[in-house]
N, C-alpha and C. Protein backbone atom coordinates (compact mmCIF):
# COMPACT_ATOMS: atom_id res chain seq x y z
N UNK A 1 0.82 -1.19 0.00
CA UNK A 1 0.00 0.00 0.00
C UNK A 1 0.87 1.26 0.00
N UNK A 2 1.54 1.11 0.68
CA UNK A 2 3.09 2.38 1.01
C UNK A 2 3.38 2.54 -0.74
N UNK A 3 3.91 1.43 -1.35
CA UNK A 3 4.57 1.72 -2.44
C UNK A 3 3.43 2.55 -3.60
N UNK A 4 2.41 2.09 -3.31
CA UNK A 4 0.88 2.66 -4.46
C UNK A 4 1.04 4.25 -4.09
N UNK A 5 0.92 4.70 -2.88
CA UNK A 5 1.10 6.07 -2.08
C UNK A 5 1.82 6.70 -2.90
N UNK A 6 3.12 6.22 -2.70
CA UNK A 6 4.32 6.37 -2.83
C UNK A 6 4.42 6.88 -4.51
N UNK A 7 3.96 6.10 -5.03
CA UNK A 7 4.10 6.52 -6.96
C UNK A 7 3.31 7.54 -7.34
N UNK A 8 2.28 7.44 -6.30
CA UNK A 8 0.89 8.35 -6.95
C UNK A 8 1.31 9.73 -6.02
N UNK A 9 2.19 9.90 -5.26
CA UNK A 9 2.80 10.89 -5.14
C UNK A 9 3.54 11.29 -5.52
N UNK A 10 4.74 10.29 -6.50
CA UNK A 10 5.76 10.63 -7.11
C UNK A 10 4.92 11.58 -8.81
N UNK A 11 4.21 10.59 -8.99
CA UNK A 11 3.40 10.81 -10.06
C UNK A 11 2.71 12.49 -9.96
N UNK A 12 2.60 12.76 -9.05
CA UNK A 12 1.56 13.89 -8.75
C UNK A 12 2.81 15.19 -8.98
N UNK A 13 4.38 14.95 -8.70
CA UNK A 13 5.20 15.76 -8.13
C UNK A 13 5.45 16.02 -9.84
N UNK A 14 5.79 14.84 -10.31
CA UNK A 14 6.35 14.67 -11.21
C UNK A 14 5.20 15.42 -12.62
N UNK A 15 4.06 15.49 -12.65
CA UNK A 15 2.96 16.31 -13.03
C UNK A 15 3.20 17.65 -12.70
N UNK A 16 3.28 18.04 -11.65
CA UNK A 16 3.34 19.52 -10.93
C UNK A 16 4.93 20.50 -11.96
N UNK A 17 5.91 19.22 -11.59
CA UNK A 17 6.67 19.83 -12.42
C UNK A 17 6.82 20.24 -13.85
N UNK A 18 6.55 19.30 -14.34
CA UNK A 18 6.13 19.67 -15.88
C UNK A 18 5.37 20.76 -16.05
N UNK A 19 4.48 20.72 -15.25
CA UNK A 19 3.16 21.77 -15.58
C UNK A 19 3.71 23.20 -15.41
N UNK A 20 4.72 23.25 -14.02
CA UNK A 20 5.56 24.29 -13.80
C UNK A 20 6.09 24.78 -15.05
N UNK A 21 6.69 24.11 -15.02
CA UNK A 21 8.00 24.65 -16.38
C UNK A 21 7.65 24.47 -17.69
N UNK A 22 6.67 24.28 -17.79
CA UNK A 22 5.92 24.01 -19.43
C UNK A 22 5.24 26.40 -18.63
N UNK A 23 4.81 26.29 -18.12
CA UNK A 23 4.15 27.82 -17.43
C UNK A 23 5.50 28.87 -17.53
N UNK A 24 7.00 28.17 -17.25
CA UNK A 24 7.86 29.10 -17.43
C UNK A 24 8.47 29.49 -18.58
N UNK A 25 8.27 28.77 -19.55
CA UNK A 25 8.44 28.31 -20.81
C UNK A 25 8.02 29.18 -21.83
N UNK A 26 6.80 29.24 -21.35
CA UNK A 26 5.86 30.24 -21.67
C UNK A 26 5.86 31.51 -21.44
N UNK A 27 6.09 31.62 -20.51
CA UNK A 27 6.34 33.11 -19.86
C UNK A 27 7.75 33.75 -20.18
N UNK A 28 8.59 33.18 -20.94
CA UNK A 28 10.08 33.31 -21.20
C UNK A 28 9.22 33.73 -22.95
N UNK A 29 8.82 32.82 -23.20
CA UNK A 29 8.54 33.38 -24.58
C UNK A 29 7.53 34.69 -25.00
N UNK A 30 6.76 35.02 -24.06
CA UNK A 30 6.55 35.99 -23.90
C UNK A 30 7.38 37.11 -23.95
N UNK A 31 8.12 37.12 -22.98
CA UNK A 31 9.05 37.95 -22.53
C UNK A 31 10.21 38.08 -23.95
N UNK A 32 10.72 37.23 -24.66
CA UNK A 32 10.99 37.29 -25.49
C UNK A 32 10.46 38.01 -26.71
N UNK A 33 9.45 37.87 -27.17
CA UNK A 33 8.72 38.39 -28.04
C UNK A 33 8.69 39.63 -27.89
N UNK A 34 8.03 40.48 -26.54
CA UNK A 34 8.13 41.71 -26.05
C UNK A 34 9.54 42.16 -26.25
N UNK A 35 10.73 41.45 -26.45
CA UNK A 35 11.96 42.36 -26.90
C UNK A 35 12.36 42.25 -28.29
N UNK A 36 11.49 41.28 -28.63
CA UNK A 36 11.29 41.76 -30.16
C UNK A 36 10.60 42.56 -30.68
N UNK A 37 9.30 42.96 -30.05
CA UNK A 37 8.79 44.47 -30.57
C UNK A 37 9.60 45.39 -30.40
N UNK A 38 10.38 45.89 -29.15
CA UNK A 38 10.94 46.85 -28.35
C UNK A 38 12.68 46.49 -29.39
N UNK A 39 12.68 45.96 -30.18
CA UNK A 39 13.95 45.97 -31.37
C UNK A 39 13.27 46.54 -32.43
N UNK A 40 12.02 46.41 -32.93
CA UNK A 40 11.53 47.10 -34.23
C UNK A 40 11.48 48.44 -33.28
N UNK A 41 10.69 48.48 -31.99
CA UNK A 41 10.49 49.67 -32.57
C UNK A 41 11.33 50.91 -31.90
N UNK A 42 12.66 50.50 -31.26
CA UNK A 42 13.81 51.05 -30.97
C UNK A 42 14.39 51.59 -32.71
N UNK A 43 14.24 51.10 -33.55
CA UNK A 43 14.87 51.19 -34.94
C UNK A 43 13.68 51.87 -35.45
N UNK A 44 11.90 52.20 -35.25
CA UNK A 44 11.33 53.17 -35.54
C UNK A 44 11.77 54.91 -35.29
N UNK A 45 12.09 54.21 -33.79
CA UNK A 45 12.43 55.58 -32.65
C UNK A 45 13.74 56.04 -33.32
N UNK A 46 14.27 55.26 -33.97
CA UNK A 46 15.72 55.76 -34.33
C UNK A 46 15.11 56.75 -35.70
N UNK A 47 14.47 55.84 -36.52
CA UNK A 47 14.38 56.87 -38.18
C UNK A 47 13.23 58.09 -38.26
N UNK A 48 12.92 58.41 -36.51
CA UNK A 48 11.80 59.52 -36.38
C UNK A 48 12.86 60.57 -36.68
N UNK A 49 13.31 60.84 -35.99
CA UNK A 49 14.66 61.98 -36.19
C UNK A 49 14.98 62.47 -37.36
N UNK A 50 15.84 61.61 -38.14
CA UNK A 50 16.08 61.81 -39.20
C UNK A 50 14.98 61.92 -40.97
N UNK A 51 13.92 61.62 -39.96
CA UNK A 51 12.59 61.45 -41.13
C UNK A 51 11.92 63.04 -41.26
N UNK A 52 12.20 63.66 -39.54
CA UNK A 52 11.99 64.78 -39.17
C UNK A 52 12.75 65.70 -39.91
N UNK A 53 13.60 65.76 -39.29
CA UNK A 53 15.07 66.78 -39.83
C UNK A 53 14.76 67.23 -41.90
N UNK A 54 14.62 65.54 -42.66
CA UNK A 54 14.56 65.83 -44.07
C UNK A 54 13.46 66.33 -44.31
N UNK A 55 12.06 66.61 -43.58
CA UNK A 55 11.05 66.88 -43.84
C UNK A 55 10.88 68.67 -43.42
N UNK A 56 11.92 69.15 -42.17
CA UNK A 56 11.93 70.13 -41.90
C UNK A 56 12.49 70.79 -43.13
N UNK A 57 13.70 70.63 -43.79
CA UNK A 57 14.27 71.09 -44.40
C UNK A 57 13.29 71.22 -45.51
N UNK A 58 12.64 71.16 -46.10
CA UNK A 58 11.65 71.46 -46.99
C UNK A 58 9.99 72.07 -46.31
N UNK A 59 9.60 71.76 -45.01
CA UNK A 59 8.71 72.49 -44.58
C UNK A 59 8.82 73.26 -43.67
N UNK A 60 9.68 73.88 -43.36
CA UNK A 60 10.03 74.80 -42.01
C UNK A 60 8.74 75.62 -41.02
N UNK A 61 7.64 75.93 -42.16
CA UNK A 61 6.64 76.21 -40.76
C UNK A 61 5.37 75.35 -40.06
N UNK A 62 6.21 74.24 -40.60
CA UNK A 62 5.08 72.75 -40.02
C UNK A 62 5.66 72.44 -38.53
N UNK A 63 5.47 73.55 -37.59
CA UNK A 63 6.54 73.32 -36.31
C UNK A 63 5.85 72.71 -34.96
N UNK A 64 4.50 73.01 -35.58
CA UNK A 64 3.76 72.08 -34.55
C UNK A 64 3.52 70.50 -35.10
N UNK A 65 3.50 70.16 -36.53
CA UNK A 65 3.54 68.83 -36.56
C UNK A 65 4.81 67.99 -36.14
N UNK A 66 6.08 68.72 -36.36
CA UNK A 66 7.25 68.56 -36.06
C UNK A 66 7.41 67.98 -34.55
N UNK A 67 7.17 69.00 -33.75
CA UNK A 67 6.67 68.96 -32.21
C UNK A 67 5.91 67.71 -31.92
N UNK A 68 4.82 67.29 -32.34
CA UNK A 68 3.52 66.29 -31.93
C UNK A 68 4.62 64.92 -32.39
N UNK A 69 5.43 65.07 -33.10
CA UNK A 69 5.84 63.62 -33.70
C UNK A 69 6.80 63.74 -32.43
N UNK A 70 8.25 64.61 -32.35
CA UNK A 70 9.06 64.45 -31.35
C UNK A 70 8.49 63.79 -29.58
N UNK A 71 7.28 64.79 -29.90
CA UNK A 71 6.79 64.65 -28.37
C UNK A 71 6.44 63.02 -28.59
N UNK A 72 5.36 62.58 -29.15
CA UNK A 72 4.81 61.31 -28.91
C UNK A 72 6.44 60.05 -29.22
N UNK A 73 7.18 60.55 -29.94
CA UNK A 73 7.86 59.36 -29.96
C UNK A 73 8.77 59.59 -28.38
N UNK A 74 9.20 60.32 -27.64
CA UNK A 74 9.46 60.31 -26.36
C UNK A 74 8.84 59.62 -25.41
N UNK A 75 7.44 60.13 -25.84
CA UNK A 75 6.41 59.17 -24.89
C UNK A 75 6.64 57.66 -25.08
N UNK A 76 6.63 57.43 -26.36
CA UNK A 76 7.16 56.26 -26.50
C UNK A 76 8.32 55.62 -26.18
N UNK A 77 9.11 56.05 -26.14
CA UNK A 77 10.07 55.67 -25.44
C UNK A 77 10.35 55.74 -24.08
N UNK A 78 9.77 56.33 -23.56
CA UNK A 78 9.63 56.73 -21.63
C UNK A 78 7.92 55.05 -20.95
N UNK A 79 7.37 54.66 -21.84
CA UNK A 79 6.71 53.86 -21.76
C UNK A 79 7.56 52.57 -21.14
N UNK A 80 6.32 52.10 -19.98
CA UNK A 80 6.93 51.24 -18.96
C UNK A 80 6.30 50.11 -18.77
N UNK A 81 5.13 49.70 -19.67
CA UNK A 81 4.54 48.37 -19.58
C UNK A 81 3.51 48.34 -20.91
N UNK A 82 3.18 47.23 -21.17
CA UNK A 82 2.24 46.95 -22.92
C UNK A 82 1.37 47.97 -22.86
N UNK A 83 0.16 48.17 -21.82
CA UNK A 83 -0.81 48.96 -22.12
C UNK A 83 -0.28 50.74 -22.50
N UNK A 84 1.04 51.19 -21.82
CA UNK A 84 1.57 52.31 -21.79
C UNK A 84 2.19 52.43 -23.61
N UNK A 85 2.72 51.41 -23.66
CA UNK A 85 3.36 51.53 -24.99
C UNK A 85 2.36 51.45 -26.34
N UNK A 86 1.37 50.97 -26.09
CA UNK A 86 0.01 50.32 -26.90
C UNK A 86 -0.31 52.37 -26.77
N UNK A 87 -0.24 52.46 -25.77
CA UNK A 87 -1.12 54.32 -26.30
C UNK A 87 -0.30 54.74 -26.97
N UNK A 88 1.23 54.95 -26.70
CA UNK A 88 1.89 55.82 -26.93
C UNK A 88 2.11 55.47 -28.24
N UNK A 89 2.30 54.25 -28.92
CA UNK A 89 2.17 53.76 -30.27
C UNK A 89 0.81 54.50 -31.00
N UNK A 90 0.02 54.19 -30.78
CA UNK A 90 -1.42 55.11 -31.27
C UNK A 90 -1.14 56.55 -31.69
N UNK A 91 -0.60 57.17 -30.65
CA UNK A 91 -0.24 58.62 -30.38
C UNK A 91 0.72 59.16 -31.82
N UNK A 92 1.84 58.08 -31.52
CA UNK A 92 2.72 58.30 -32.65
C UNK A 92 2.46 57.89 -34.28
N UNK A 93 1.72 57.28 -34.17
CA UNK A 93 1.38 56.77 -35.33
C UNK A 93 0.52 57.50 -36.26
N UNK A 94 -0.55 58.20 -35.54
CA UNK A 94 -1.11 59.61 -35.28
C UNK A 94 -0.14 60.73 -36.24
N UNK A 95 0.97 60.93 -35.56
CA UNK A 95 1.69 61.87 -35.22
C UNK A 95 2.43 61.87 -36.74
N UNK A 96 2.67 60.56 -37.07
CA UNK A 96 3.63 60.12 -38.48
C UNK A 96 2.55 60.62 -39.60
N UNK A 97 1.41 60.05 -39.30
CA UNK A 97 -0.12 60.16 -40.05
C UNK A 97 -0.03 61.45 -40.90
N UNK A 98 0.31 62.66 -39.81
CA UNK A 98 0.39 64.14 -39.76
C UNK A 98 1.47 64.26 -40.95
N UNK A 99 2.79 64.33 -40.27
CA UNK A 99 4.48 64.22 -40.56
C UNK A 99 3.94 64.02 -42.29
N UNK A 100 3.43 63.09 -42.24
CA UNK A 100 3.21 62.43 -43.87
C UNK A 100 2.60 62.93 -45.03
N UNK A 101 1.49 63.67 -44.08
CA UNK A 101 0.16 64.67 -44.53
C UNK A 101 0.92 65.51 -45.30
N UNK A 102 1.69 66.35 -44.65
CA UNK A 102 2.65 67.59 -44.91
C UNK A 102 3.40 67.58 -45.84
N UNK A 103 3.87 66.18 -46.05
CA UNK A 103 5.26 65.98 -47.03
C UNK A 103 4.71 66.27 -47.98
N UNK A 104 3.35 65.27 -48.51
CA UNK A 104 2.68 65.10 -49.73
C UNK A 104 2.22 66.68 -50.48
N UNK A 105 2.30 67.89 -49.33
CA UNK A 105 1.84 68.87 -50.09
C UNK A 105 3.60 69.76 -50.75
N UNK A 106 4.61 68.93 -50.75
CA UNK A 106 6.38 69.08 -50.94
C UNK A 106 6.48 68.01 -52.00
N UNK A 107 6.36 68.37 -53.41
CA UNK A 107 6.79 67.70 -54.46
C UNK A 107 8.66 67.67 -54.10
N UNK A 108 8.79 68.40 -54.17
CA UNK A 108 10.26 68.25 -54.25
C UNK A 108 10.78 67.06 -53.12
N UNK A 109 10.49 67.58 -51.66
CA UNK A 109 10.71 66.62 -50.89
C UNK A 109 10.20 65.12 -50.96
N UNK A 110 8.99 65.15 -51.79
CA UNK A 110 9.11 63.56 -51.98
C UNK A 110 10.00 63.00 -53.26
N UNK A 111 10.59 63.51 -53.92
CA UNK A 111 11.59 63.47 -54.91
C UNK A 111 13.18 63.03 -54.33
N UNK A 112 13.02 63.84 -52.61
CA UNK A 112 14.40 63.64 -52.38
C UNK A 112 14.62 61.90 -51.70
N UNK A 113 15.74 62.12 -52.42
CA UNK A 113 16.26 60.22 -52.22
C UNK A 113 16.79 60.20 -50.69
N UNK A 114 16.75 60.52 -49.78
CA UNK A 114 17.13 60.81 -48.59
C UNK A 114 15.73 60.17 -47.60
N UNK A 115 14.70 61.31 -48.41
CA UNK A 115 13.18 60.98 -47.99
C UNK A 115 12.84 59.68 -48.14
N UNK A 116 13.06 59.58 -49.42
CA UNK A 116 12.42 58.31 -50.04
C UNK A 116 13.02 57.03 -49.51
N UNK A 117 14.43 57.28 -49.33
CA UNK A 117 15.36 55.71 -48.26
C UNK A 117 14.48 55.67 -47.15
N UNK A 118 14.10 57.17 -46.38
CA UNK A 118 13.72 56.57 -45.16
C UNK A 118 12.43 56.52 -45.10
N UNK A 119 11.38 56.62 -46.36
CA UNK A 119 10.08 56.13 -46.24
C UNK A 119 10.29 54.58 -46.08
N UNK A 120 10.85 54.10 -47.16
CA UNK A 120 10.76 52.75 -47.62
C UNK A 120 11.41 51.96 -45.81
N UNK A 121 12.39 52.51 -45.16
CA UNK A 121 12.80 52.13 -44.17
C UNK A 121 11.71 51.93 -43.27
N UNK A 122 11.08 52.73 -42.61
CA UNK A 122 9.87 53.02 -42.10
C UNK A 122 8.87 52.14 -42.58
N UNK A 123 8.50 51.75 -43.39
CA UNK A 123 7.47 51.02 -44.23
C UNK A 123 7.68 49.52 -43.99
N UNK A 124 9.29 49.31 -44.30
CA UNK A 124 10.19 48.27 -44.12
C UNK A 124 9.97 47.77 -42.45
N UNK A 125 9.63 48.32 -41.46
CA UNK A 125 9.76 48.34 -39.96
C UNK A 125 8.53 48.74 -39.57
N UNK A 126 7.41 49.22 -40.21
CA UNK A 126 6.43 49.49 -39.64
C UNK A 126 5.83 47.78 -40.27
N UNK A 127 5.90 46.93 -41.44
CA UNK A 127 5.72 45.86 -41.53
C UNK A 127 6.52 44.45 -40.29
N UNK A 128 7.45 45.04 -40.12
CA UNK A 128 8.17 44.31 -39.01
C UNK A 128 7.26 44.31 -37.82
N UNK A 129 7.03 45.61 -37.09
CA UNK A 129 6.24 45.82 -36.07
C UNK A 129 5.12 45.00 -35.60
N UNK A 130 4.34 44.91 -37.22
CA UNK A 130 3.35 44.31 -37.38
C UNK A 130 3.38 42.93 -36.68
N UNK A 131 4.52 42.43 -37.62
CA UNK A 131 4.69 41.41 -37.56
C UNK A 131 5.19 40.61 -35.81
N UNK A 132 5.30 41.53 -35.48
CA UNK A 132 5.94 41.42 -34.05
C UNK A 132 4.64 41.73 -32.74
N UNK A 133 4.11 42.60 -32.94
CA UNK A 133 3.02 42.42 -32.03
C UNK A 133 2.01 41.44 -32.13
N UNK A 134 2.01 40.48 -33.66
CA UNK A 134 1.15 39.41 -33.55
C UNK A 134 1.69 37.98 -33.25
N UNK A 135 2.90 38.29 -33.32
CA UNK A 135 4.02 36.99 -32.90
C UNK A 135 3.76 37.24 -31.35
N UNK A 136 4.09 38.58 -30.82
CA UNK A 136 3.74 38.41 -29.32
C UNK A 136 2.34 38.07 -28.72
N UNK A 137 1.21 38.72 -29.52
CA UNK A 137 -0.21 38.86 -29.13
C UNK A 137 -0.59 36.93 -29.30
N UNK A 138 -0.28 36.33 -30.22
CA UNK A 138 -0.03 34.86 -30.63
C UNK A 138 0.18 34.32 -29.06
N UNK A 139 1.47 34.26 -28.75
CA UNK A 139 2.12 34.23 -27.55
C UNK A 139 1.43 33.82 -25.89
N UNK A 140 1.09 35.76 -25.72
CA UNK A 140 -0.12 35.83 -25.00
C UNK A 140 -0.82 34.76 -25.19
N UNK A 141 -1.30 34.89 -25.99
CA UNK A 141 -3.11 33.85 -26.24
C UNK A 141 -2.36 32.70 -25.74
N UNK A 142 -1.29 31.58 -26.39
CA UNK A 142 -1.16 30.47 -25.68
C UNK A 142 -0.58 30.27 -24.20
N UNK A 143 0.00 31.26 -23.85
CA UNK A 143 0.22 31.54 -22.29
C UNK A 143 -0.95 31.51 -21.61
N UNK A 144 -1.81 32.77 -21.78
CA UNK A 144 -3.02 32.76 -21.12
C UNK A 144 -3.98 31.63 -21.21
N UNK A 145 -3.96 30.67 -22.12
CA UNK A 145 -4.80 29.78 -22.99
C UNK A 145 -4.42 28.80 -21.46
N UNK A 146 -3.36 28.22 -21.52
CA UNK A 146 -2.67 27.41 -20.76
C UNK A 146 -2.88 27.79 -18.95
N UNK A 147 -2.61 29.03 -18.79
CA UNK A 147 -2.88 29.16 -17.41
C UNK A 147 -4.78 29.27 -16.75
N UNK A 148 -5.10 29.21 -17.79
CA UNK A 148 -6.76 29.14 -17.56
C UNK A 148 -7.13 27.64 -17.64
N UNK A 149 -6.45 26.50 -18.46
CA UNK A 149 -6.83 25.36 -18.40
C UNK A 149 -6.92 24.32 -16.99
N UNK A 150 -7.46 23.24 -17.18
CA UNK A 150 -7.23 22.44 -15.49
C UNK A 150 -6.51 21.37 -16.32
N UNK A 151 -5.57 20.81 -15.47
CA UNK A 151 -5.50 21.40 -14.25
C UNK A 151 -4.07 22.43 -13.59
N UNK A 152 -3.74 23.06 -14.53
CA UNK A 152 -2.68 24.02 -14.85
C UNK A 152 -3.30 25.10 -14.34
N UNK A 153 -4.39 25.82 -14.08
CA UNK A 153 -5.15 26.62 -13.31
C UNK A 153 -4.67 26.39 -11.88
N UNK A 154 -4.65 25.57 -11.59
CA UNK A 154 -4.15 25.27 -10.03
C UNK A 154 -2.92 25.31 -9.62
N UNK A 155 -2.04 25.23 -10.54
CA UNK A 155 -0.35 25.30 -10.54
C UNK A 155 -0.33 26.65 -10.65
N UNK A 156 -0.74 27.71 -11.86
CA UNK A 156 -0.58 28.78 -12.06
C UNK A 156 -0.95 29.58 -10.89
N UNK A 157 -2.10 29.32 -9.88
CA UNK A 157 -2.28 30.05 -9.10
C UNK A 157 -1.50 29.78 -7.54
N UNK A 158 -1.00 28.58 -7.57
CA UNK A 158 0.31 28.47 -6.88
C UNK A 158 1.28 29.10 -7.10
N UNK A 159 1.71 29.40 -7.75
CA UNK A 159 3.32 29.53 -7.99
C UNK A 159 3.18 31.18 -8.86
N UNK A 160 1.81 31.57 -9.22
CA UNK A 160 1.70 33.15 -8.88
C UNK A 160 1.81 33.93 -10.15
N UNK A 161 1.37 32.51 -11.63
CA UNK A 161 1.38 32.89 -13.20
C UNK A 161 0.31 33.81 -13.03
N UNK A 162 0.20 34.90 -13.49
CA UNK A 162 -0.80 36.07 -14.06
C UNK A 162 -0.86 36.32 -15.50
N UNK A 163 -2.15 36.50 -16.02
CA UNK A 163 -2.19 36.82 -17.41
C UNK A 163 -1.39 37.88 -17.95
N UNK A 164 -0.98 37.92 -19.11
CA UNK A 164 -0.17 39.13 -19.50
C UNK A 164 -1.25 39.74 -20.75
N UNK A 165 -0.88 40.96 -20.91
CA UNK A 165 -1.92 42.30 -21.76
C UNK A 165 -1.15 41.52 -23.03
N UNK A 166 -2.40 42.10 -23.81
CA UNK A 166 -2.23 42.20 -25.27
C UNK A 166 -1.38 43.63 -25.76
N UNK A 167 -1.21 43.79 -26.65
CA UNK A 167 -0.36 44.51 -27.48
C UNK A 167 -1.82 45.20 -28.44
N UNK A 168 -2.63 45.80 -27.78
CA UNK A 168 -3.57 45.98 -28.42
C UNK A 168 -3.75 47.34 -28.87
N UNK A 169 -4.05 47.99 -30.27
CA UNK A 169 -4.58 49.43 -30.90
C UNK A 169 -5.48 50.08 -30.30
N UNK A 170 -5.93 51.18 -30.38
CA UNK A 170 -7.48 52.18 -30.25
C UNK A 170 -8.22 51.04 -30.96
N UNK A 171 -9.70 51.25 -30.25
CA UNK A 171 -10.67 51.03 -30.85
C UNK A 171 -11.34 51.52 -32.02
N UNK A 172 -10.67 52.88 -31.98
CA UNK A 172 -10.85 53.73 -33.25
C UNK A 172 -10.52 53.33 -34.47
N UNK A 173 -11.06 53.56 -35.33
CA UNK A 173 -10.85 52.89 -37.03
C UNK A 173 -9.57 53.65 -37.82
N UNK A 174 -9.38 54.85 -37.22
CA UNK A 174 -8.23 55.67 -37.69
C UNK A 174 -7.31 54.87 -37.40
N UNK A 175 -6.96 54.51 -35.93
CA UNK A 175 -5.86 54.10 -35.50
C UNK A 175 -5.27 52.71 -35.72
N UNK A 176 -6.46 51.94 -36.77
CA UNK A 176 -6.23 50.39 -37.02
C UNK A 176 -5.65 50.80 -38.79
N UNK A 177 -5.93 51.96 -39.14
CA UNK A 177 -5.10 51.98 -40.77
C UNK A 177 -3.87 51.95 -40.27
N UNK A 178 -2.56 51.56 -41.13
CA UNK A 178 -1.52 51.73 -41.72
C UNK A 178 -0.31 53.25 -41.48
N UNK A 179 0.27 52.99 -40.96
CA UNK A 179 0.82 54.50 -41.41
C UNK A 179 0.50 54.83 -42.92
N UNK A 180 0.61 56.10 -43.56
CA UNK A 180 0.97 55.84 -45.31
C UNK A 180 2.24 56.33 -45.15
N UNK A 181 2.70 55.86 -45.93
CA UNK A 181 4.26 56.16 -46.48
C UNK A 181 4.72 56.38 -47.71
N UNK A 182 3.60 56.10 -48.79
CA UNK A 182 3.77 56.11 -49.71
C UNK A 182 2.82 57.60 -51.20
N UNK A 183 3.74 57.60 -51.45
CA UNK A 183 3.07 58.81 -52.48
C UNK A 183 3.33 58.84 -53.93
């Protein structure tokens, strides 16, 4: 009888663990993914600047659109968890929306090959992005999928797994288009 105990406890430990580390597994890939957005869009934050600068030089009294892009991509970058970065993305994206508006009324500036490298760059990384908040949002879902199941529900709330946020847009229809980049 000892030895039956004995397995069906080993058995039970030996369950617990798996279930553990199949939960950390998960949560690593998460965490992973999230520094793969935060690589696209460290390399967005990088070609705001210089997207700025070539666009000034041909519109000099666009100083408040200028402003709204600098400001929101700061915000973006001062952002300290998904839901914070999820606005501040909106904000900026917004902000590029503008930046873009402006160019299109600058024949010349969309002519310049300077512009045009760093549209296509931008375009090039705003498809990356994409691609990266649904690799993470993916992620989420099977993390969360898993810590809601039984009997992994009971491990997770042992050992203190919490759901993680989506990587989610405005509800607004503006904010689910595309940057444009193109003219």
């Amino acid at each position: 009888m000892g030895w039956i105990i004995g397995g069906i406890a080993l058995l039970i430990a030996v369950l617990l663990i798996a279930i553990y580390n199949r939960l950390v597994t998960l949560r690593q890939r998460i965490k992973n993914a999230w520094a793969q957005i935060e690589v696209q869009l460290k390399r967005r934050y990088d070609l705001i600047p210089n997207l700025v600068s070539t666009v000034k030089g041909y519109a000099t009294h666009e100083k408040e659109t200028f402003e709204r892009v600098t400001e929101a991509r700061n915000a973006a970058l001062g952002a300290k968890n998904v839901e914070e970065q999820a606005g501040a993305e909106n904000v900026l994206t917004g902000a590029l929306r503008q930046l873009f508006a402006v160019a299109e009324n600058y024949p010349e500036l969309k002519a310049n090959t300077n512009f045009m490298q760093l549209q296509e760059e931008l375009t090039n990384t705003e498809g990356k992005i994409a691609f990266s908040r649904q690799f993470y949002n993916d992620t989420v879902l099977k993390y969360t999928t898993a810590i809601q199941r039984f009997p992994t529900v009971m491990v997770a709330g042992m050992f203190g797994f919490h759901e993680e946020s989506y990587f989610n847009l405005d509800d607004e229809a503006e904010a689910r288009q595309a940057v444009k980049v193109e003219f």
